[in-house]
PDB file of N, CA and C in Angstrom:
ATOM      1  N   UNK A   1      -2.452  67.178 -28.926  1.00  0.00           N
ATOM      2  CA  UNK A   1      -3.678  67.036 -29.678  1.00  0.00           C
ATOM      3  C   UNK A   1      -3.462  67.607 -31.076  1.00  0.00           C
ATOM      4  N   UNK A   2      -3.901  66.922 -32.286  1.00  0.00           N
ATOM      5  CA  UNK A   2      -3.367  67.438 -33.321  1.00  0.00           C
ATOM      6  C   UNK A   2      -5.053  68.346 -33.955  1.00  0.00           C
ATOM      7  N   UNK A   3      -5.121  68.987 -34.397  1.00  0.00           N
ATOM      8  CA  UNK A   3      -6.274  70.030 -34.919  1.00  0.00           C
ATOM      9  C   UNK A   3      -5.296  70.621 -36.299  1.00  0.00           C
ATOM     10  N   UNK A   4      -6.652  70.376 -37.109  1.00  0.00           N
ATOM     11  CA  UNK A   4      -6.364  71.022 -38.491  1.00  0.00           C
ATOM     12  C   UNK A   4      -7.265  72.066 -38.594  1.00  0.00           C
ATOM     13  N   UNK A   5      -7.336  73.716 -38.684  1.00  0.00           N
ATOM     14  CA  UNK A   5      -8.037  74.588 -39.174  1.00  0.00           C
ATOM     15  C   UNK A   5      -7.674  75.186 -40.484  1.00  0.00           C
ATOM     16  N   UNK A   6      -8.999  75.518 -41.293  1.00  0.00           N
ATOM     17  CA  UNK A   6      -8.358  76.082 -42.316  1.00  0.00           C
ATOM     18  C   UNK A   6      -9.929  77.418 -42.299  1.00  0.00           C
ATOM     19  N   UNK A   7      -9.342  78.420 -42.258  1.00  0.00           N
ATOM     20  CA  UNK A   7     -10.168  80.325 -42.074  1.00  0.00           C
ATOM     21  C   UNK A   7      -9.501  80.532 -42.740  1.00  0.00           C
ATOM     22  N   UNK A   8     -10.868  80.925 -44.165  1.00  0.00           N
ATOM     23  CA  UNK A   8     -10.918  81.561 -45.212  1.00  0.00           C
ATOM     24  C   UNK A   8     -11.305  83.018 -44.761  1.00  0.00           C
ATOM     25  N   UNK A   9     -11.595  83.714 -43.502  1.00  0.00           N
ATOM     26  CA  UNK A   9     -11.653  84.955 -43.174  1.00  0.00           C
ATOM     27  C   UNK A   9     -12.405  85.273 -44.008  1.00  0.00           C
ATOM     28  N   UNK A  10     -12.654  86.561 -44.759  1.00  0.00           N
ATOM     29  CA  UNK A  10     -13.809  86.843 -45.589  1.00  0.00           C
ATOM     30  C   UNK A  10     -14.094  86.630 -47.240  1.00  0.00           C
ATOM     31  N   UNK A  11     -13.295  85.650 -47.100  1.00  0.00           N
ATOM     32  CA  UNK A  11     -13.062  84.626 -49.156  1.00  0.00           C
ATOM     33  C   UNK A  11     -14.297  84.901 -49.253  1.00  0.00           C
ATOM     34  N   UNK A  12     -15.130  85.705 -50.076  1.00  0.00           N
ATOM     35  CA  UNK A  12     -16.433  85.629 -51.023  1.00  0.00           C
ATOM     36  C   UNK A  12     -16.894  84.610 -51.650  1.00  0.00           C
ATOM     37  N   UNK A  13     -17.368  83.575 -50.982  1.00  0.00           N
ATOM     38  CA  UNK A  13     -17.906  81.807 -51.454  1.00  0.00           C
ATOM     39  C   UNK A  13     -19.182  81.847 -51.446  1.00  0.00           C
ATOM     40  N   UNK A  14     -19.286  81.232 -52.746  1.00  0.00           N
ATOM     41  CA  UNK A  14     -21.171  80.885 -52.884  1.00  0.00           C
ATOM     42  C   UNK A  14     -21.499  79.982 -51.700  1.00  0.00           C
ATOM     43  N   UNK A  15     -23.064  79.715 -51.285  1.00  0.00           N
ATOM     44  CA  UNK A  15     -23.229  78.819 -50.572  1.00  0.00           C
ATOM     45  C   UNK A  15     -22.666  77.710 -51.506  1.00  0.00           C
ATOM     46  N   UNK A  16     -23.007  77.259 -52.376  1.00  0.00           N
ATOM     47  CA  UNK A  16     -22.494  76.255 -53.091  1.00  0.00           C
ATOM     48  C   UNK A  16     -20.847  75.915 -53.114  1.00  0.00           C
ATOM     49  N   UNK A  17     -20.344  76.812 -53.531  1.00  0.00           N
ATOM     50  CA  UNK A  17     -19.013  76.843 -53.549  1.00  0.00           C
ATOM     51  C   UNK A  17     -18.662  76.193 -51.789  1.00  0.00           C
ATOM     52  N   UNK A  18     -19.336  76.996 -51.215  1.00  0.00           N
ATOM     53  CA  UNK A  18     -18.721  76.495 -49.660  1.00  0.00           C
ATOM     54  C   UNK A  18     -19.129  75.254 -49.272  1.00  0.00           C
ATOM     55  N   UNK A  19     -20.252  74.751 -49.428  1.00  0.00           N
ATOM     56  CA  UNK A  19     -20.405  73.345 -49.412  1.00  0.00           C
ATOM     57  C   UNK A  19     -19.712  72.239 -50.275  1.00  0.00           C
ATOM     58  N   UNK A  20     -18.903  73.100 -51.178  1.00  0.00           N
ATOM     59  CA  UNK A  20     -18.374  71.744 -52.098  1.00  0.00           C
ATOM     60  C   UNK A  20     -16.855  71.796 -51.176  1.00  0.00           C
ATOM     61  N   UNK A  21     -16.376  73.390 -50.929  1.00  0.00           N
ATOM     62  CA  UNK A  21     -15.028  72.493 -50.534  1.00  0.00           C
ATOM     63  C   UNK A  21     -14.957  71.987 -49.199  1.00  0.00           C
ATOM     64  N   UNK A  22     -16.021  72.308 -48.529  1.00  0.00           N
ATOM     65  CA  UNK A  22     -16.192  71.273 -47.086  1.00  0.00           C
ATOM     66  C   UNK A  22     -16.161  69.689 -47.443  1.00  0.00           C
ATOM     67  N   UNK A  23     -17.211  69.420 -48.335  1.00  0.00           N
ATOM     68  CA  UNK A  23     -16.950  67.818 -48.726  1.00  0.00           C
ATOM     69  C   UNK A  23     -16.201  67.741 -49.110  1.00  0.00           C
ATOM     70  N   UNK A  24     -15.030  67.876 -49.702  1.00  0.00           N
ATOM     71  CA  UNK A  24     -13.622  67.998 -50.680  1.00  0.00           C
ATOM     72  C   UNK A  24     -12.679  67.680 -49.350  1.00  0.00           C
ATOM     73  N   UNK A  25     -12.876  68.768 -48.585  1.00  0.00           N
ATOM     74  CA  UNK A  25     -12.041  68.838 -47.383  1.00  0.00           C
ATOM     75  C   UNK A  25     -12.473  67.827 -46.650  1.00  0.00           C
ATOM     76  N   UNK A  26     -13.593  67.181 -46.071  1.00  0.00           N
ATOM     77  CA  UNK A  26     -14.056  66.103 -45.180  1.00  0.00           C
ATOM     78  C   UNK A  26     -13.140  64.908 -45.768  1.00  0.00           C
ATOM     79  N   UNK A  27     -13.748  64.718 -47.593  1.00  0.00           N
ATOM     80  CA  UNK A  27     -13.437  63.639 -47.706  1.00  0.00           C
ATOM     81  C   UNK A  27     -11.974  63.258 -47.678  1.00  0.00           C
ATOM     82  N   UNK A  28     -10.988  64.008 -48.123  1.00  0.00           N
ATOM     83  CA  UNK A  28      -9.572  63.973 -48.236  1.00  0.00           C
ATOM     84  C   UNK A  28      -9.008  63.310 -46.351  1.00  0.00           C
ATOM     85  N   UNK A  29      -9.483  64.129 -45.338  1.00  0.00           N
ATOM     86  CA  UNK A  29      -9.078  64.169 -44.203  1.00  0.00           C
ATOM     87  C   UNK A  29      -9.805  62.598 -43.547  1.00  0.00           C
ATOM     88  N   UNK A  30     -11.057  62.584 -44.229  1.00  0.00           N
ATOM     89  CA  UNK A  30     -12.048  60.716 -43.909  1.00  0.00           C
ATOM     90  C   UNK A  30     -10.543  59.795 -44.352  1.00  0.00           C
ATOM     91  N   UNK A  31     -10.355  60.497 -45.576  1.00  0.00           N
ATOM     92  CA  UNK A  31     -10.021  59.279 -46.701  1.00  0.00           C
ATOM     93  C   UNK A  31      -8.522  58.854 -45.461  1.00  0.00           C
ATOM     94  N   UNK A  32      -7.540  59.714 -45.298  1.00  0.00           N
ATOM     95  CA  UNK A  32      -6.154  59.768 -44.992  1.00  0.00           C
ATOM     96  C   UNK A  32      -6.813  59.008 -43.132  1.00  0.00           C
ATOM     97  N   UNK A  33      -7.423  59.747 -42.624  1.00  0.00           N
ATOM     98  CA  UNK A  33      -7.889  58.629 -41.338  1.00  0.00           C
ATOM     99  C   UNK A  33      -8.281  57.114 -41.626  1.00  0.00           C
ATOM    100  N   UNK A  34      -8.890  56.458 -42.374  1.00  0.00           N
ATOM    101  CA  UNK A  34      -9.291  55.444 -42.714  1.00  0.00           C
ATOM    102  C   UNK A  34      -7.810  54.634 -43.255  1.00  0.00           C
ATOM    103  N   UNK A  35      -7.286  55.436 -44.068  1.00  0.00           N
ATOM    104  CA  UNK A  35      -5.581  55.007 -44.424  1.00  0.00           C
ATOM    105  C   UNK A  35      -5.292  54.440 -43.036  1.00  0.00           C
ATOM    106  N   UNK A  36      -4.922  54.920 -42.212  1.00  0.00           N
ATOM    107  CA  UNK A  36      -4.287  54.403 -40.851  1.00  0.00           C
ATOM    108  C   UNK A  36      -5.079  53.372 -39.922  1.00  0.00           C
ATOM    109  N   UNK A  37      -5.689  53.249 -40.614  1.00  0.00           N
ATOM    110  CA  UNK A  37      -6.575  51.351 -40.308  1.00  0.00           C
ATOM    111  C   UNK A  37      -5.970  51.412 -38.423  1.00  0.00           C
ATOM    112  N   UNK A  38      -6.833  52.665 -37.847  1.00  0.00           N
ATOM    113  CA  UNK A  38      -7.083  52.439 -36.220  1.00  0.00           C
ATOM    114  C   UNK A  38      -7.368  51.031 -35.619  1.00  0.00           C
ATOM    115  N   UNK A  39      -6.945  50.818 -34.326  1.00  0.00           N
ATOM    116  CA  UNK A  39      -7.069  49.335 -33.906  1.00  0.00           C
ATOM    117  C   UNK A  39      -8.563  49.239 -33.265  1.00  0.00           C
ATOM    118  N   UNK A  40      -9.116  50.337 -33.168  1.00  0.00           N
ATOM    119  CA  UNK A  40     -10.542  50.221 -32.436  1.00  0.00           C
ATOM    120  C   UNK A  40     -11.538  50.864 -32.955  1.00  0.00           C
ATOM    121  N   UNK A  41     -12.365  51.064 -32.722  1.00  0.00           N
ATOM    122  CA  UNK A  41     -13.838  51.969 -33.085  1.00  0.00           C
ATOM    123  C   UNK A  41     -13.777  53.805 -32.699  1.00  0.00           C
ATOM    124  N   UNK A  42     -14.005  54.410 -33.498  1.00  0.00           N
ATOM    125  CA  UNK A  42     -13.917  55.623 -32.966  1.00  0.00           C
ATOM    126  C   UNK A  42     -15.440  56.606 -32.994  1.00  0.00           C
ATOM    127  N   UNK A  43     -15.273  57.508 -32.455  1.00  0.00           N
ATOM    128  CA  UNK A  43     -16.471  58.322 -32.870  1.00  0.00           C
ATOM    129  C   UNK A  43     -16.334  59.492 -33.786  1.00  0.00           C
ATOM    130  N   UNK A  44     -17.409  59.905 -34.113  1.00  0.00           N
ATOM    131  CA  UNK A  44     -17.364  60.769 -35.132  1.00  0.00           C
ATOM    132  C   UNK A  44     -18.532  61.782 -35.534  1.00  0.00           C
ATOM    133  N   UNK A  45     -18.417  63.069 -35.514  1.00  0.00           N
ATOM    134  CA  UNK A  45     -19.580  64.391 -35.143  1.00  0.00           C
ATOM    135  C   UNK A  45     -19.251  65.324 -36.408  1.00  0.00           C
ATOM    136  N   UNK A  46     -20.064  65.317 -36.824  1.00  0.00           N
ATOM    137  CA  UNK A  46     -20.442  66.517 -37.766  1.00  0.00           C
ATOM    138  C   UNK A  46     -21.102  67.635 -37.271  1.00  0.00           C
ATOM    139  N   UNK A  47     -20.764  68.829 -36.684  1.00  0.00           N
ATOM    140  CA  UNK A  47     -21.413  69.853 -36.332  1.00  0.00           C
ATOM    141  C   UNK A  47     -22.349  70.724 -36.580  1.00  0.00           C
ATOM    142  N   UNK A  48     -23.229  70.375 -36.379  1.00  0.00           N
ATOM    143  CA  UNK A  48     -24.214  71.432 -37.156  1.00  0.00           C
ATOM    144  C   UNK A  48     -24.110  73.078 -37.555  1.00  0.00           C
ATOM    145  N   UNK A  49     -23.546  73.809 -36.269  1.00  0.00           N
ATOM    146  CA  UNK A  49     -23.053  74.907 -36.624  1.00  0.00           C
ATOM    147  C   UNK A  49     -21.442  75.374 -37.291  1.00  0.00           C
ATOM    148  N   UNK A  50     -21.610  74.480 -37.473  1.00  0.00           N
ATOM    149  CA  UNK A  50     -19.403  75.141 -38.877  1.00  0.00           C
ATOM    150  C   UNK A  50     -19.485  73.562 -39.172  1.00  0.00           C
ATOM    151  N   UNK A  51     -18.787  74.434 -40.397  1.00  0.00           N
ATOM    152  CA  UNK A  51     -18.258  73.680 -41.624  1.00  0.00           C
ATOM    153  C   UNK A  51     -16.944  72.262 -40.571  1.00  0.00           C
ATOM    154  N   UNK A  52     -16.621  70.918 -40.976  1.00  0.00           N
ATOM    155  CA  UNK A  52     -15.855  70.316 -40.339  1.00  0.00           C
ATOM    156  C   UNK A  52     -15.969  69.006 -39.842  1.00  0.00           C
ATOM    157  N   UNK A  53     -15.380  68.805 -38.839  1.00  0.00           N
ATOM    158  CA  UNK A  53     -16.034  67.391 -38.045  1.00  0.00           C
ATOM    159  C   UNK A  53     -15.192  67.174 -36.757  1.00  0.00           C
ATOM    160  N   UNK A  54     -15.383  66.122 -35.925  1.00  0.00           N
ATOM    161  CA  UNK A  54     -14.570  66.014 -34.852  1.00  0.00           C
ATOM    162  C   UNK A  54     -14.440  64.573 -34.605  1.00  0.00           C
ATOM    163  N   UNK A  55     -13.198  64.358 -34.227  1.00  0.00           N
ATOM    164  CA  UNK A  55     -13.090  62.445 -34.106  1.00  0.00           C
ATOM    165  C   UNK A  55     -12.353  62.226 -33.084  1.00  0.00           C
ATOM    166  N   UNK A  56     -12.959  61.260 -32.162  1.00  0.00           N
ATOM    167  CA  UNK A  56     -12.364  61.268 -30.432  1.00  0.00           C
ATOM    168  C   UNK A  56     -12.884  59.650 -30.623  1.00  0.00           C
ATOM    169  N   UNK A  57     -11.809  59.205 -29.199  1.00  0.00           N
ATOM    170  CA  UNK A  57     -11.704  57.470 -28.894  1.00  0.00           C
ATOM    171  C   UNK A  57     -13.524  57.499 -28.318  1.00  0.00           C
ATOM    172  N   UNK A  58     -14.177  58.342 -27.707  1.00  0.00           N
ATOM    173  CA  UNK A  58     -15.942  58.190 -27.366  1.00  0.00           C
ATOM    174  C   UNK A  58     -16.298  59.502 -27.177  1.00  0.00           C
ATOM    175  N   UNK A  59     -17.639  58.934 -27.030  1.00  0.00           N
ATOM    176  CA  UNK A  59     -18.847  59.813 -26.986  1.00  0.00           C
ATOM    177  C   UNK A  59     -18.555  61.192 -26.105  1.00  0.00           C
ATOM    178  N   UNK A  60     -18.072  61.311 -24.790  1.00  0.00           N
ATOM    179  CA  UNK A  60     -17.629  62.468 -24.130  1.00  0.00           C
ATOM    180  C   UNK A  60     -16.868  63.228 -24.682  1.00  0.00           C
ATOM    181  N   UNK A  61     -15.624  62.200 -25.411  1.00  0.00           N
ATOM    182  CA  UNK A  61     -14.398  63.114 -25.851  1.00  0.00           C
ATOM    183  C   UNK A  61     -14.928  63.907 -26.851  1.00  0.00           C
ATOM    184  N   UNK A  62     -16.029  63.552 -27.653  1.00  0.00           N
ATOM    185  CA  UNK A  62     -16.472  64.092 -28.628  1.00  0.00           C
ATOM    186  C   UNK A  62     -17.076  65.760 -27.648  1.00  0.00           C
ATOM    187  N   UNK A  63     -18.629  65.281 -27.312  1.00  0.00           N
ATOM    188  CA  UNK A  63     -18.551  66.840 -26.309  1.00  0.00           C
ATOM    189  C   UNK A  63     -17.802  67.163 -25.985  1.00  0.00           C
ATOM    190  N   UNK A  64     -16.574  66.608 -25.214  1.00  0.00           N
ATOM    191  CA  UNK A  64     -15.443  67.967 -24.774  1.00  0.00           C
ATOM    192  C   UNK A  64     -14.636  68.107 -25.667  1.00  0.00           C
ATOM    193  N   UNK A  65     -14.627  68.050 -26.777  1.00  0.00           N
ATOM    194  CA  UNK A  65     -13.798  68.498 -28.337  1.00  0.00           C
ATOM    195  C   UNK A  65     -14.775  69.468 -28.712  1.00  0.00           C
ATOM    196  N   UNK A  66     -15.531  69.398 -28.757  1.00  0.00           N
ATOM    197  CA  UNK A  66     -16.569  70.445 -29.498  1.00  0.00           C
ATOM    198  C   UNK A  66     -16.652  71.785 -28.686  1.00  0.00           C
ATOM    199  N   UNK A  67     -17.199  71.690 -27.419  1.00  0.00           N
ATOM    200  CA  UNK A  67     -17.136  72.549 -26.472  1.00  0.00           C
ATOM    201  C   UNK A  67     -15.840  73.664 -26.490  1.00  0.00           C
ATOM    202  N   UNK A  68     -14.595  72.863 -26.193  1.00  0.00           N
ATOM    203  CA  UNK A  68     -13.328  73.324 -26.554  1.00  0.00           C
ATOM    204  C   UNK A  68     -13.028  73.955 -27.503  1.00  0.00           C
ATOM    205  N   UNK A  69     -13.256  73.335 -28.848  1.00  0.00           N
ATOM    206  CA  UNK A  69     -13.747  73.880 -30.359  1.00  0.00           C
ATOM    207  C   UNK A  69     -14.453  75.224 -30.470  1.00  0.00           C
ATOM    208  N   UNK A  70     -15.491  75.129 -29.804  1.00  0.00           N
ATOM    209  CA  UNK A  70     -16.598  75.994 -30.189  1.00  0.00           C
ATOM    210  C   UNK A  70     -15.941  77.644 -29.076  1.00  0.00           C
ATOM    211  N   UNK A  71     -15.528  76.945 -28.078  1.00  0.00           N
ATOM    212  CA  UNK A  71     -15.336  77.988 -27.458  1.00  0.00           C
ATOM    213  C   UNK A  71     -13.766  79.084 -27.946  1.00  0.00           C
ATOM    214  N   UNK A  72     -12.933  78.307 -28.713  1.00  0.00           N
ATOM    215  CA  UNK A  72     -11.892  78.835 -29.191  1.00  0.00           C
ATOM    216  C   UNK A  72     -12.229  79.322 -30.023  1.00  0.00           C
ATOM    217  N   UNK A  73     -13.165  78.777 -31.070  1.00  0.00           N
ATOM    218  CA  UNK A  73     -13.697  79.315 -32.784  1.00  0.00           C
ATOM    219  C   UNK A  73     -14.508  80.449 -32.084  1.00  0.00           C
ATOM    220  N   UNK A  74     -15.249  80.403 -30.972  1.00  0.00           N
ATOM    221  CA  UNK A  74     -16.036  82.254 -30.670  1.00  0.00           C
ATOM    222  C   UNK A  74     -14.983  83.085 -30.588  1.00  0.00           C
ATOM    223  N   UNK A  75     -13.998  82.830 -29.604  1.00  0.00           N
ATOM    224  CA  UNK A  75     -12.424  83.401 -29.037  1.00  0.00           C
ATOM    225  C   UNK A  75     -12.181  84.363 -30.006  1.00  0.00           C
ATOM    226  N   UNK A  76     -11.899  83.427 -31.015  1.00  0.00           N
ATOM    227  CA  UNK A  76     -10.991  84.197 -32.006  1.00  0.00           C
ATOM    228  C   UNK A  76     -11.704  84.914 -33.070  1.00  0.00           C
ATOM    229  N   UNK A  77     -13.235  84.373 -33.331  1.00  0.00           N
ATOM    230  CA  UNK A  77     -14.113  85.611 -33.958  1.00  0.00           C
ATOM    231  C   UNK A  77     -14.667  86.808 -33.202  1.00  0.00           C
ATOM    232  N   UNK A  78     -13.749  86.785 -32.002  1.00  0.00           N
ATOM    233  CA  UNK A  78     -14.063  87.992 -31.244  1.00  0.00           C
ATOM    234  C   UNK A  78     -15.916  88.203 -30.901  1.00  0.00           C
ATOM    235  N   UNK A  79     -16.580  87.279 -30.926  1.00  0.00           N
ATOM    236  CA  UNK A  79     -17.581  87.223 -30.264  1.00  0.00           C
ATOM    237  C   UNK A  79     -18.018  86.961 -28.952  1.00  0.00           C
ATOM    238  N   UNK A  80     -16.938  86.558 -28.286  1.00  0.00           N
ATOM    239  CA  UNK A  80     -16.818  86.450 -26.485  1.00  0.00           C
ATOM    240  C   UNK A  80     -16.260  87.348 -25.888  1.00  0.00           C
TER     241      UNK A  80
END
């Protein structure tokens, strides 16, 4: 499974600032997926809680990417 993270740990970012390089970052990673002209339909989740997105062949894979996601991103902020 390939996963890209990028933790800025405690980088001092405006809200602004942090919303611009999320779209910066979305769009670069949209742009380079769309490059590879997939043979089928995919899905695609924007998370409400973190910055990012998630892209699976359907709708489940999407919940169990996130779930997985969410539960590693608590993991490692030491909140579990």
């Amino acid at each position: 499974m390939t996963r890209f993270v990028i933790d800025l740990g405690d980088v001092p970012l405006s809200k602004e600032a942090t919303m611009a390089l999320n779209a910066d970052l979305q769009k670069v990673a949209l742009s380079h997926i769309a490059g590879l002209q997939l043979d089928k339909p995919w899905v695609l989740r924007f998370p409400r809680d973190w910055w990012g997105f998630i892209l699976r062949k359907d709708f489940e894979g999407i919940l169990d990417g996130q779930k997985a996601l969410e539960k590693g991103l608590l993991q490692t902020a030491g909140r579990m």
